[in-house]
Protein backbone atom coordinates (compact mmCIF):
# COMPACT_ATOMS: atom_id res chain seq x y z
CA UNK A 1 21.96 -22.36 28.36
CA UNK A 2 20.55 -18.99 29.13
CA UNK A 3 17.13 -17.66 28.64
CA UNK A 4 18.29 -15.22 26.20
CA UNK A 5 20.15 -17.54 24.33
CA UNK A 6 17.83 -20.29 24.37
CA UNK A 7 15.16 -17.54 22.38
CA UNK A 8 17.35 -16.03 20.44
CA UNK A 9 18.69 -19.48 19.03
CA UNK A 10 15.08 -20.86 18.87
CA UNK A 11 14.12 -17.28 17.05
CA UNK A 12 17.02 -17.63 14.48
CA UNK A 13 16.05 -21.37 13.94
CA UNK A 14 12.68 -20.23 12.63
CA UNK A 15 13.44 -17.49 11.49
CA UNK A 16 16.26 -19.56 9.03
CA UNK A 17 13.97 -22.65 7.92
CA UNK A 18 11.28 -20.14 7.19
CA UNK A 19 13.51 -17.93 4.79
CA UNK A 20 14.66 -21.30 3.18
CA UNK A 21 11.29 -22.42 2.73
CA UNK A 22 10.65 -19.24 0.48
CA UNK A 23 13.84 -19.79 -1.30
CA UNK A 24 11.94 -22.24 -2.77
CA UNK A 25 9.25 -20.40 -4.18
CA UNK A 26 11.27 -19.29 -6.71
CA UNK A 27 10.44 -16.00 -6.60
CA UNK A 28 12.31 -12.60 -5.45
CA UNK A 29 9.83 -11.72 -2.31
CA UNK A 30 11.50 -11.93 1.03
CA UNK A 31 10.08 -12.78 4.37
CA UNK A 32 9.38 -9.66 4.81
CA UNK A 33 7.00 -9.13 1.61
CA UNK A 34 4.84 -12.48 2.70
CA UNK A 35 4.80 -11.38 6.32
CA UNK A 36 2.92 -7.78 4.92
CA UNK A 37 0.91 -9.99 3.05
CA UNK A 38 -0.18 -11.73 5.64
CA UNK A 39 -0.55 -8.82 7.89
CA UNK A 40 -2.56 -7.14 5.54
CA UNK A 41 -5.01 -10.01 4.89
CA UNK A 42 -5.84 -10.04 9.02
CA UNK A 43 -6.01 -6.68 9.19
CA UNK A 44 -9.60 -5.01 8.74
CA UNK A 45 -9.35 -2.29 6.15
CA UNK A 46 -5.76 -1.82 6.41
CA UNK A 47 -4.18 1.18 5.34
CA UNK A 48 -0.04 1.87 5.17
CA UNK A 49 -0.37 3.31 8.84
CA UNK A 50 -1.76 -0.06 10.12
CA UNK A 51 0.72 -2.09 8.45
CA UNK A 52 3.18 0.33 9.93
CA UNK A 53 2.09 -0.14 13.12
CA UNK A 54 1.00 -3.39 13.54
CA UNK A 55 5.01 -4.59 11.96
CA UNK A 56 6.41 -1.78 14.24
CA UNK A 57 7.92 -0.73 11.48
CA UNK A 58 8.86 2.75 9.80
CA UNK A 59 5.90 4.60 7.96
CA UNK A 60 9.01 5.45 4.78
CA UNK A 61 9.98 1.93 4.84
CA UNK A 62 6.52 0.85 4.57
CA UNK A 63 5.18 3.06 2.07
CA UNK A 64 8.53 1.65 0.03
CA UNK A 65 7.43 -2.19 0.67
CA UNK A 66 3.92 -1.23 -0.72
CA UNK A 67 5.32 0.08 -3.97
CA UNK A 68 7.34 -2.80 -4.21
CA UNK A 69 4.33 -4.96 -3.77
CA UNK A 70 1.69 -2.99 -5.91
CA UNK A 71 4.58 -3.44 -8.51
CA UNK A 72 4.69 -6.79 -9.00
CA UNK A 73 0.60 -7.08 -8.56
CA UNK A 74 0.48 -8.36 -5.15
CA UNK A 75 -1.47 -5.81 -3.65
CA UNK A 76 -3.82 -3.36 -5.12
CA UNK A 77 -5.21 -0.16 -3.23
CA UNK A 78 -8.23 0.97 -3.25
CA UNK A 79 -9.75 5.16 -1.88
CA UNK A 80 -10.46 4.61 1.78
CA UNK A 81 -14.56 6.20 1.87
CA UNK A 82 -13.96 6.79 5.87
CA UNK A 83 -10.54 8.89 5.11
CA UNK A 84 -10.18 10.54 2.21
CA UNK A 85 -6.22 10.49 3.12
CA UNK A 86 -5.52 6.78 2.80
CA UNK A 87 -6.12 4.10 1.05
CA UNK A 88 -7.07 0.47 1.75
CA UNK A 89 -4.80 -2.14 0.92
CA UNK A 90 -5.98 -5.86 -0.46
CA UNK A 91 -4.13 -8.70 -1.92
CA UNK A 92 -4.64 -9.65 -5.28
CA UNK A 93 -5.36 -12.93 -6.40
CA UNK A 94 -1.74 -14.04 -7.35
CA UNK A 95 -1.08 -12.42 -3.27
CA UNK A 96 -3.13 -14.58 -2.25
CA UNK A 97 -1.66 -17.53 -4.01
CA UNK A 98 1.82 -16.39 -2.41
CA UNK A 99 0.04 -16.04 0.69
CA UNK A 100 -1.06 -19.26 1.06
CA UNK A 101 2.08 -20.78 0.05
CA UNK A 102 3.69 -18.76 2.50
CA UNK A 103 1.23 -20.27 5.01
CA UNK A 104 2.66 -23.26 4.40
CA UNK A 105 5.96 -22.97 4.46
CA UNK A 106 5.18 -21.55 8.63
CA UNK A 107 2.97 -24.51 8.88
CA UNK A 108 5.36 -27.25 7.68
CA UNK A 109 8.00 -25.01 9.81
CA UNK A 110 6.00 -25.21 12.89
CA UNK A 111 4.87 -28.50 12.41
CA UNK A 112 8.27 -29.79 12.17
CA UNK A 113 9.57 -27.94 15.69
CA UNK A 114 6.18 -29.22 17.71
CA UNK A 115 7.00 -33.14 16.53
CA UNK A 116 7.14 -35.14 19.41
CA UNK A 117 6.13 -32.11 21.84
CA UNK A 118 2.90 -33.03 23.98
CA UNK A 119 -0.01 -30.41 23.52
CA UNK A 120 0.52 -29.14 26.85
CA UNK A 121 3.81 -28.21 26.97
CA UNK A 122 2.90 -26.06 23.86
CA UNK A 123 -0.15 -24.67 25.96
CA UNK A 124 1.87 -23.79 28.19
CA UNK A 125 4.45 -22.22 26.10
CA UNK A 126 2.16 -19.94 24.49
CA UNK A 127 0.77 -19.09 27.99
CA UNK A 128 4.46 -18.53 28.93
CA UNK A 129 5.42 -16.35 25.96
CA UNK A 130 2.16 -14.27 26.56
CA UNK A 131 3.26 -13.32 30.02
CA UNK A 132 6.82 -12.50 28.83
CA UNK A 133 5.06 -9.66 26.34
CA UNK A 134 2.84 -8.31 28.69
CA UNK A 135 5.71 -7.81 31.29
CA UNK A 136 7.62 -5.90 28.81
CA UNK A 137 4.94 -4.04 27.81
């Protein structure tokens, strides 16, 4: 097997036990309304631009996903007092509680692909996978 098909298969593996893990919450967010969750959560006063950024996404498709999630009470936004031309976006309390089930849906995810793997060899991994960004960077 290739490198790139060896990532791209392990990437699509995730990728597809994660989005069947939220199946099951019985609800109509997608990965990619849990992952803005949890982006927004790390993110120190987070406006749309920093959500933008950080997901390397577009600022129109984001400003549509935080609608979408101020909508169904998920996120709430509150006047930025640095910039008077932004807000600051927080989860709500019932974001939260998606949040952390979405947290465990990656753990139980994760948890499941590292069984039987010694510590190291995920060490090293990670090591591995940080060198592989910073070359393309």
């Amino acid at each position: 097997m290739e490198l790139n098909e060896a990532l791209f298969s392990l990437f699509r593996t995730v990728r597809t036990n994660i989005i069947e893990g939220v199946k099951q919450l019985d609800s109509d967010l997608s990965p990619m309304h849990l992952k803005s969750l949890k982006v927004i959560s790390k993110i120190e006063d987070c406006t749309g631009q920093k959500l933008a950024t950080f997901m390397s996404r577009d600022k129109a498709q984001i400003n549509r996903l935080i609608k979408e999630l101020v909508n169904q009470q998920l996120v709430v936004k509150t006047s930025n007092k640095n910039d008077g031309r932004s807000q600051i976006l927080s989860l709500t309390g019932q974001g939260k509680t998606y949040l952390d089930k979405f947290n465990t849906i990656e753990k139980q995810v994760f948890d499941t692909m590292l069984k039987d793997i010694e510590p190291q060899k995920v060490e090293f991994f990670i090591q591995l996978a940080k060198e592989f960004k910073s070359n393309l960077q």
